[in-house]
N, C-alpha and C. Protein backbone atom coordinates (compact mmCIF):
# COMPACT_ATOMS: atom_id res chain seq x y z
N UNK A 1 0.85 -1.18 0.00
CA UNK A 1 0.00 0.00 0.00
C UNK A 1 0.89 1.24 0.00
N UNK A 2 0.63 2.17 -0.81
CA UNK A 2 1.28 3.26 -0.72
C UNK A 2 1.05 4.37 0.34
N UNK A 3 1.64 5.03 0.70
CA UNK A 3 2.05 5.72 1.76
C UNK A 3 1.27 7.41 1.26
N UNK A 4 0.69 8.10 2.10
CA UNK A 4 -0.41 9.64 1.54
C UNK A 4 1.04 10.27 1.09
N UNK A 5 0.75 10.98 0.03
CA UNK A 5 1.17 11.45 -0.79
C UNK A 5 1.78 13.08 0.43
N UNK A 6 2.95 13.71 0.45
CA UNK A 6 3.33 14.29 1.19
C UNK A 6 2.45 15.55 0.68
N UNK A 7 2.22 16.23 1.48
CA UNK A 7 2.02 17.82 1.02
C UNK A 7 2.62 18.58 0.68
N UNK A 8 3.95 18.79 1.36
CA UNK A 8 5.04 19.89 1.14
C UNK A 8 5.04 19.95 -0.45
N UNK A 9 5.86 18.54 -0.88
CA UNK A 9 6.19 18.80 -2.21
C UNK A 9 4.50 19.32 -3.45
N UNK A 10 3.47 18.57 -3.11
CA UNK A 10 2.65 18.73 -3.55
C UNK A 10 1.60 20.04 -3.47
N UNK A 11 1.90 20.58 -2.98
CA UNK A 11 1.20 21.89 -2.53
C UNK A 11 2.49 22.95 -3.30
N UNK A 12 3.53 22.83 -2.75
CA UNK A 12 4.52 24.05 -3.78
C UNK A 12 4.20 23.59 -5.29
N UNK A 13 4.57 22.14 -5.34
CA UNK A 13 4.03 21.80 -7.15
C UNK A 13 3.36 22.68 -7.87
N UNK A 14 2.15 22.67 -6.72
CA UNK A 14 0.60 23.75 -7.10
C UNK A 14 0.69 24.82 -7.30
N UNK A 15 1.16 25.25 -6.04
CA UNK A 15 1.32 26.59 -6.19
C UNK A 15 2.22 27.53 -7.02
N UNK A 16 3.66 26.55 -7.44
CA UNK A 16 3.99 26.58 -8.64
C UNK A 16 3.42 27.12 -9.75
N UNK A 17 2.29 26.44 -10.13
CA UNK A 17 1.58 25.79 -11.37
C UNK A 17 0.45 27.20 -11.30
N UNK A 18 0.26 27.09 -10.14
CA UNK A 18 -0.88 28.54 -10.10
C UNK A 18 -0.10 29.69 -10.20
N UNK A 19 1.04 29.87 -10.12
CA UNK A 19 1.49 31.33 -10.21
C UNK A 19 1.82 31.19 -11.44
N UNK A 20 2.62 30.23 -12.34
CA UNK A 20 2.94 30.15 -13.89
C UNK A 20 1.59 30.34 -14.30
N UNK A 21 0.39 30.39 -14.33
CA UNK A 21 -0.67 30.25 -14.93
C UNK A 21 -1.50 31.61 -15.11
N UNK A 22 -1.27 32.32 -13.64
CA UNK A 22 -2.16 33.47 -13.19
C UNK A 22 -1.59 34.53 -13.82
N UNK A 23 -0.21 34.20 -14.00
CA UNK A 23 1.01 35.10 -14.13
C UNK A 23 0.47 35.58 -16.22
N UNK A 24 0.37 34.38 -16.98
CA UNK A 24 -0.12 34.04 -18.08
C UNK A 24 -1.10 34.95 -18.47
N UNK A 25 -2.54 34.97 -17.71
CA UNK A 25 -3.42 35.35 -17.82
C UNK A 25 -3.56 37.13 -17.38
N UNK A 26 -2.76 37.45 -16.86
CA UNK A 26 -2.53 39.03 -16.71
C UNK A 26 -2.95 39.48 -17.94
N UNK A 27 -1.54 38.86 -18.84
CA UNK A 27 -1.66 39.80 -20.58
C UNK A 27 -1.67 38.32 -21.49
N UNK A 28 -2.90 37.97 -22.03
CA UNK A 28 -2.93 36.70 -23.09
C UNK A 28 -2.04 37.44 -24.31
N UNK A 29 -2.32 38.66 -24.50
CA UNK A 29 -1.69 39.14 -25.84
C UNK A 29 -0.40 38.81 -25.75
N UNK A 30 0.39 38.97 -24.37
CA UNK A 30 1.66 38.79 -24.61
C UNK A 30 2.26 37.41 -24.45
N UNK A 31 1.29 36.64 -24.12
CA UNK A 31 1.66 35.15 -23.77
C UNK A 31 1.60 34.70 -25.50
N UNK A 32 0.49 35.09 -25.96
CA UNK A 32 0.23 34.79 -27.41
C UNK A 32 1.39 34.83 -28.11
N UNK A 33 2.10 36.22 -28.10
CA UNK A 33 3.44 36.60 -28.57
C UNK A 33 4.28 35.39 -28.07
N UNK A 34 4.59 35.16 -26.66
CA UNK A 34 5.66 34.24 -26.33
C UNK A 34 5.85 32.90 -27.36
N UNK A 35 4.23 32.37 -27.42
CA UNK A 35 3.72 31.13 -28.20
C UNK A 35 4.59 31.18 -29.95
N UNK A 36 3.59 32.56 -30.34
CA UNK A 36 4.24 32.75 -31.74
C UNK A 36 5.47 32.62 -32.08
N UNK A 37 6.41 32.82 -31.27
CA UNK A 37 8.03 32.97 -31.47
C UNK A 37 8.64 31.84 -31.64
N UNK A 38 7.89 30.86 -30.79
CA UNK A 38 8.44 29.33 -31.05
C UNK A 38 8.03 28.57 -32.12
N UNK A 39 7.13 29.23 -33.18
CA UNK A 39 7.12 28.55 -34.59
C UNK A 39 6.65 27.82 -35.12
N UNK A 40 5.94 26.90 -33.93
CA UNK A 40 5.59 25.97 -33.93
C UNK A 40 3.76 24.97 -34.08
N UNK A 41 2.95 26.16 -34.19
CA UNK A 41 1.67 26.02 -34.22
C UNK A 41 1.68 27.64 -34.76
N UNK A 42 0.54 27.44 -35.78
CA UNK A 42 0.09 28.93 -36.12
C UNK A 42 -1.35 29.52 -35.82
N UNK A 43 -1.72 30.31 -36.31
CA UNK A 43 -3.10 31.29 -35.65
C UNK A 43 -4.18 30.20 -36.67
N UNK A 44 -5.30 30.04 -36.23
CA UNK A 44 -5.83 29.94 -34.56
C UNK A 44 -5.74 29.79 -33.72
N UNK A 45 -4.76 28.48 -33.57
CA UNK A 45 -3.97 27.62 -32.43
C UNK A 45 -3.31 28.30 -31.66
N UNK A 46 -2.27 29.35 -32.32
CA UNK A 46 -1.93 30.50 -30.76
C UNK A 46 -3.05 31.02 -30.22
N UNK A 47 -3.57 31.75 -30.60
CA UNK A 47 -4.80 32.16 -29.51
C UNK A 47 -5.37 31.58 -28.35
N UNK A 48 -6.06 30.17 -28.95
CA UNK A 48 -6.88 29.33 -28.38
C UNK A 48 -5.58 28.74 -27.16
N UNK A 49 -4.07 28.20 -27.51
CA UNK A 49 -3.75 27.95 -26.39
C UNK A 49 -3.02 28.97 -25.45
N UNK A 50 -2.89 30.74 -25.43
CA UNK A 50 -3.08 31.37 -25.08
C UNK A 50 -3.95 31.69 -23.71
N UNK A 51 -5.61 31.19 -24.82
CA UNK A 51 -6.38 31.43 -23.59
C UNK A 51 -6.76 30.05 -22.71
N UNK A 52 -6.34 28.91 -23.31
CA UNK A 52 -6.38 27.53 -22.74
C UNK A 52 -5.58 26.85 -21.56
N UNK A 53 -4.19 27.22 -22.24
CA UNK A 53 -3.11 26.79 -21.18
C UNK A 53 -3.58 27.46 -19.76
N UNK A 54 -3.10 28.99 -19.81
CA UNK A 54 -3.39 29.18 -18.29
C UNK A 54 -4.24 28.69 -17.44
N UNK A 55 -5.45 28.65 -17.69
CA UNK A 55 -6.97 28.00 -16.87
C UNK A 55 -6.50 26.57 -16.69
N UNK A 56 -5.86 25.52 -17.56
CA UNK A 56 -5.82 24.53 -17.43
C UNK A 56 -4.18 24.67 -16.27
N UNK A 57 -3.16 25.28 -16.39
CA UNK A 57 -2.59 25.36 -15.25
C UNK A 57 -3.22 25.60 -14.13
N UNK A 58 -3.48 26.53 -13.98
CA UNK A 58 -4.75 26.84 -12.59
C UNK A 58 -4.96 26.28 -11.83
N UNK A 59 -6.05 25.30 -13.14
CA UNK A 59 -7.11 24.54 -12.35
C UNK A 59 -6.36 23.34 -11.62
N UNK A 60 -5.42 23.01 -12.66
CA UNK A 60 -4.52 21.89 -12.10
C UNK A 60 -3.79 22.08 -10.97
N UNK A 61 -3.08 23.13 -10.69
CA UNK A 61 -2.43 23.76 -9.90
C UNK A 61 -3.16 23.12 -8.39
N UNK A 62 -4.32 23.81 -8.58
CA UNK A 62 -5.35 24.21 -7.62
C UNK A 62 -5.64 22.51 -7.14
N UNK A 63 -5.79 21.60 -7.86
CA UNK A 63 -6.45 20.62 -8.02
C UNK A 63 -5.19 19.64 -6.66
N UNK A 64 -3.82 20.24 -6.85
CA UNK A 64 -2.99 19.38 -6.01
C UNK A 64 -2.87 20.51 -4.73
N UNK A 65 -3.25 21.53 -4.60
CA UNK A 65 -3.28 22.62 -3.52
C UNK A 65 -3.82 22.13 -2.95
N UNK A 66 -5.42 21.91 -3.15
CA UNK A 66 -6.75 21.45 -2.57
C UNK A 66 -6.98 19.60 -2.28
N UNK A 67 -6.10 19.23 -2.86
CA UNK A 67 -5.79 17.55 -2.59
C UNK A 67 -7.17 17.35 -3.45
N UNK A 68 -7.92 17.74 -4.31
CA UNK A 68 -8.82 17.01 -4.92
C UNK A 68 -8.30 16.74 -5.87
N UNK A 69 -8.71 15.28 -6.76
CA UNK A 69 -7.94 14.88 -7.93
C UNK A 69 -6.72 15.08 -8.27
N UNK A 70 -5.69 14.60 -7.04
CA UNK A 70 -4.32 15.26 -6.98
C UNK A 70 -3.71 14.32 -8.59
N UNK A 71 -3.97 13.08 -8.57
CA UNK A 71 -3.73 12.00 -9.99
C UNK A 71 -3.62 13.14 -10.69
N UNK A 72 -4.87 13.24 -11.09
CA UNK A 72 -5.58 13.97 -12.68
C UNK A 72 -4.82 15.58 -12.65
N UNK A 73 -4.29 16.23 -11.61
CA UNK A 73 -4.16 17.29 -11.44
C UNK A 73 -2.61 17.50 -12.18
N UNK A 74 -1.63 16.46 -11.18
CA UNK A 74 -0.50 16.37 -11.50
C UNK A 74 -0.46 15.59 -13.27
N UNK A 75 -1.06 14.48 -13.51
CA UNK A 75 -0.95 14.63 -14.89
C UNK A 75 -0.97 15.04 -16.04
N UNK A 76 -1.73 15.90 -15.60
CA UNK A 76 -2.31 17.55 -16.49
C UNK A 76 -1.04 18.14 -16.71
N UNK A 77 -0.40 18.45 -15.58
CA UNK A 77 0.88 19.29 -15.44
C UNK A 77 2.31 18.61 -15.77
N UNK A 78 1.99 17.54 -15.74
CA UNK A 78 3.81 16.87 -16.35
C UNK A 78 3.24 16.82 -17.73
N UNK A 79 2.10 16.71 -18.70
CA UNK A 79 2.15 16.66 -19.85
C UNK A 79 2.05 18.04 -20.39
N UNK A 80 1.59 18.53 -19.75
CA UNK A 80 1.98 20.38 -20.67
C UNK A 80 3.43 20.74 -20.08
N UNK A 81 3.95 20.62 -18.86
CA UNK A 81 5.77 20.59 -19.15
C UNK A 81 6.36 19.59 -19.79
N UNK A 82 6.15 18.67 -20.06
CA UNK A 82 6.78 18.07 -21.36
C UNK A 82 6.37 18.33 -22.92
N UNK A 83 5.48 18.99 -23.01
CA UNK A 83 5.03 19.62 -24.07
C UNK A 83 6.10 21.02 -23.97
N UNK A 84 6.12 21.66 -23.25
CA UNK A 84 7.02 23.06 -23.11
C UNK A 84 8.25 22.87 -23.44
N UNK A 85 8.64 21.42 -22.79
CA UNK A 85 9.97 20.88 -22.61
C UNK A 85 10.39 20.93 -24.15
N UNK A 86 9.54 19.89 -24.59
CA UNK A 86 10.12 19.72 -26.36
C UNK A 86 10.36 21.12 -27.28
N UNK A 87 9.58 21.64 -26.73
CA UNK A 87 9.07 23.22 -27.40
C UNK A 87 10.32 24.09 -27.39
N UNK A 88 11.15 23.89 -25.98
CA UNK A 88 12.19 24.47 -25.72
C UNK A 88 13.23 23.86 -26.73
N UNK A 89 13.45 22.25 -26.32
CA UNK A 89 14.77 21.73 -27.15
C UNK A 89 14.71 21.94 -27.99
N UNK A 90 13.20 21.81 -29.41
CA UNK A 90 13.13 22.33 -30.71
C UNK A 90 13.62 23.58 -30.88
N UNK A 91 13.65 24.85 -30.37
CA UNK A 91 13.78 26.15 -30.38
C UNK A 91 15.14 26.19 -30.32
N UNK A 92 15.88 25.55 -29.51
CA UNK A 92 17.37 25.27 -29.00
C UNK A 92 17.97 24.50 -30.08
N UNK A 93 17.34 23.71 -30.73
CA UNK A 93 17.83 23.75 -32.10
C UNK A 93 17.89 23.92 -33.31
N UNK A 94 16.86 24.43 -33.25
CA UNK A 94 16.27 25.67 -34.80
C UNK A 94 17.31 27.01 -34.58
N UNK A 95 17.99 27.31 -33.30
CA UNK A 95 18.87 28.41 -33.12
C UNK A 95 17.86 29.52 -32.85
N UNK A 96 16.71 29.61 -32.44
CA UNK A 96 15.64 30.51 -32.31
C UNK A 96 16.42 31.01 -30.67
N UNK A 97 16.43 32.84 -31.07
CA UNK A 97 16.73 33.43 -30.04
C UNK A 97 15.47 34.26 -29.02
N UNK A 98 14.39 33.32 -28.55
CA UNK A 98 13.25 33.96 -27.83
C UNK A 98 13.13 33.99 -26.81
N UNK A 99 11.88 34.74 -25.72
CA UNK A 99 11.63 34.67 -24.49
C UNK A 99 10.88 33.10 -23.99
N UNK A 100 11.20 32.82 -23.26
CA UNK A 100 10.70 31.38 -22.59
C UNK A 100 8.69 31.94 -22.66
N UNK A 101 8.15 32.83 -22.03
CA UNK A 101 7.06 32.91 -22.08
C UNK A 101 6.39 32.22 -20.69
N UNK A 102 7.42 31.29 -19.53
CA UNK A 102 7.19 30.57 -18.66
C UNK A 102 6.03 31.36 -18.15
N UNK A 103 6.27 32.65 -17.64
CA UNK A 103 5.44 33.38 -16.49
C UNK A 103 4.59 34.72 -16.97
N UNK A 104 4.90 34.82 -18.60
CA UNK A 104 4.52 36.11 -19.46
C UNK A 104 5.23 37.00 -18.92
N UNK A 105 5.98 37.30 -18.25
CA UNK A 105 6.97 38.28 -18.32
C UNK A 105 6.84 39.49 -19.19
N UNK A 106 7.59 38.88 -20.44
CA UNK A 106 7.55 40.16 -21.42
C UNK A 106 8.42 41.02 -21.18
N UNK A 107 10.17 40.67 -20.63
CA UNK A 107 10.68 41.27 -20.43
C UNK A 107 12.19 41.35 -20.78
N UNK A 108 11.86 40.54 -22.32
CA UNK A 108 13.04 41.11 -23.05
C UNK A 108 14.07 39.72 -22.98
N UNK A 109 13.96 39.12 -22.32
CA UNK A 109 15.41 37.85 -21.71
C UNK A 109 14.60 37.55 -22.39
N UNK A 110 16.03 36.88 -23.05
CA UNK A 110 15.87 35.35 -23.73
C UNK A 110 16.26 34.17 -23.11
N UNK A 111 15.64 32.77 -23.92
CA UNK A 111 16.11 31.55 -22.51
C UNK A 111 17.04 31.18 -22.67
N UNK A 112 17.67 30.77 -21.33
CA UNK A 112 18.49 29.98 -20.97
C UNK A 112 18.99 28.71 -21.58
N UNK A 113 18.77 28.56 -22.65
CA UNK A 113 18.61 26.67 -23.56
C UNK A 113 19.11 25.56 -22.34
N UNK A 114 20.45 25.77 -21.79
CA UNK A 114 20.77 24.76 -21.15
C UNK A 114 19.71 24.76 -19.68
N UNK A 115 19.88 26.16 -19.18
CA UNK A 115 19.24 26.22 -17.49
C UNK A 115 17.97 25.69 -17.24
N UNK A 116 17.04 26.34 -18.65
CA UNK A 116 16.07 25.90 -18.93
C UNK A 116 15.41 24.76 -18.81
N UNK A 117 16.15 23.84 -19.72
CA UNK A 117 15.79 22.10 -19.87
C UNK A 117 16.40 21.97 -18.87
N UNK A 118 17.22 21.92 -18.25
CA UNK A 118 17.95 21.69 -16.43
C UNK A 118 16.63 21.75 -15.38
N UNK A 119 15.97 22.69 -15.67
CA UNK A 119 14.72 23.28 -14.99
C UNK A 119 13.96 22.29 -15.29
N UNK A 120 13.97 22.36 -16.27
CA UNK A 120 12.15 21.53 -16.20
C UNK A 120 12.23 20.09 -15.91
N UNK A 121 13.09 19.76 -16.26
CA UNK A 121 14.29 18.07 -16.27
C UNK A 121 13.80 17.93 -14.75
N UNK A 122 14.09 18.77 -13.99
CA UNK A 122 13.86 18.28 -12.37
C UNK A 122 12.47 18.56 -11.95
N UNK A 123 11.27 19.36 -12.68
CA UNK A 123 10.29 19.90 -12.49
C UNK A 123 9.39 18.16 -12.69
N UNK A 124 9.79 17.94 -14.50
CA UNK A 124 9.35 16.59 -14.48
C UNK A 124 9.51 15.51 -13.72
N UNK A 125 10.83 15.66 -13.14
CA UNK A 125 10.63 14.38 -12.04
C UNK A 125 10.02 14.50 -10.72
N UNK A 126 9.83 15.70 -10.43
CA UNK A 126 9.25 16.09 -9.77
C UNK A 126 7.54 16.10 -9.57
N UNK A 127 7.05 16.22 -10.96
CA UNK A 127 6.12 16.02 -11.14
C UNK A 127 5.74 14.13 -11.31
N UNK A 128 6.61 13.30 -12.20
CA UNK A 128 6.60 12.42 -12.16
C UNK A 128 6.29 11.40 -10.62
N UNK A 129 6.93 12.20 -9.76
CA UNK A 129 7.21 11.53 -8.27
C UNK A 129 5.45 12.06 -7.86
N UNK A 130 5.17 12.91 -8.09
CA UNK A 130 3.59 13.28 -7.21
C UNK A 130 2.74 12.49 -7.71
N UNK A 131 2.94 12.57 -9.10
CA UNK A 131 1.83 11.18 -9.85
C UNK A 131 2.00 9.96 -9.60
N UNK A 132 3.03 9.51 -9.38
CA UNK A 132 2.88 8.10 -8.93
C UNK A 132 2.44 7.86 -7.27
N UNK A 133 2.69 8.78 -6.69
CA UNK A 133 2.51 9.04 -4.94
C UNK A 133 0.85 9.30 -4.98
N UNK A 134 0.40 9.84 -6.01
CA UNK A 134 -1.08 10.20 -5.96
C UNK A 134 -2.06 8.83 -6.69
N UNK A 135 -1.12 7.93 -6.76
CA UNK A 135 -2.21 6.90 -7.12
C UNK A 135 -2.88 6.30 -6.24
N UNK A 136 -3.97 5.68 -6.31
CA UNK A 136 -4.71 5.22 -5.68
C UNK A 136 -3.93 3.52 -5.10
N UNK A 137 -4.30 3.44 -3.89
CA UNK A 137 -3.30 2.15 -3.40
C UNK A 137 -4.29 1.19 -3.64
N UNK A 138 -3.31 0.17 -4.74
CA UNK A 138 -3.91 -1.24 -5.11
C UNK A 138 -3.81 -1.99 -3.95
N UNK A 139 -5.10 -2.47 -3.84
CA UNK A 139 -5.43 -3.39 -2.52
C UNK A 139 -5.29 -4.81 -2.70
N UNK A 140 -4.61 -5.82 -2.32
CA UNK A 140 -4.64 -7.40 -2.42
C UNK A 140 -5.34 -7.28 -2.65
N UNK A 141 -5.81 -8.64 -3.68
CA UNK A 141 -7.29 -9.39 -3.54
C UNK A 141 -6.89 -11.01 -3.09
N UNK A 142 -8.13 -11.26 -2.13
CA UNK A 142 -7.32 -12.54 -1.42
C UNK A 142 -8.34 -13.30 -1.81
């Protein structure tokens, strides 16, 4: 049987996830911009995940804050940072000189290529470790 899933790590996860998200939703226009730079999906599709991503950070965020659907919460969130993740290495090797867009910022820095994937590299296992801690404990059957 697995052991309750700690809070510490799972609650910063969140809260993490809620400030990258809230942070987003300040200015969509400029998150939009962040999106566009990476090349990689064009308009409609920037827009829509513009106004998509953040809410779905959020909610997820929120979802391991509040211990409801901590599973579904944290899986939400290791697959849109591994979605970011690739987004980055592609960019890092197309030689694309842009802003990460992590927090909407909008403030001119460009990313880090190496610090970056360093970052998220531990974010995912990090996230990886809450999802498996948030599963539901398989019970013998006798």
């Amino acid at each position: 049987m697995n052991a309750p899933l700690p809070a510490i790590p799972r609650v910063c996860f969140g809260l993490f996830w809620i400030w990258a998200g809230a942070s987003k939703l300040r200015d969509p226009a400029l998150f939009s911009a962040a999106i566009r730079n990476y090349d990689l999906i064009g308009d409609p599709l920037v827009a829509a995940a513009a106004l998509i991503l953040p809410w779905l950070e959020v909610i997820a965020g929120a979802c391991l804050v509040l211990n409801r659907l901590p599973r579904g919460g944290s899986g939400i969130l290791w697959g849109l940072l591994a979605v970011f993740t690739l987004a980055i290495a592609v960019s890092w090797t197309r030689g694309l000189d842009i802003e990460c867009g992590c927090f909407g910022l909008g403030d001119g820095s460009t990313v880090n290529y190496p610090l970056k994937l360093a970052q998220n590299t531990a974010l995912l296992l990090l996230g990886a470790w809450i999802w498996l801690r948030a599963a539901p404990a398989i019970q013998e059957s006798r």
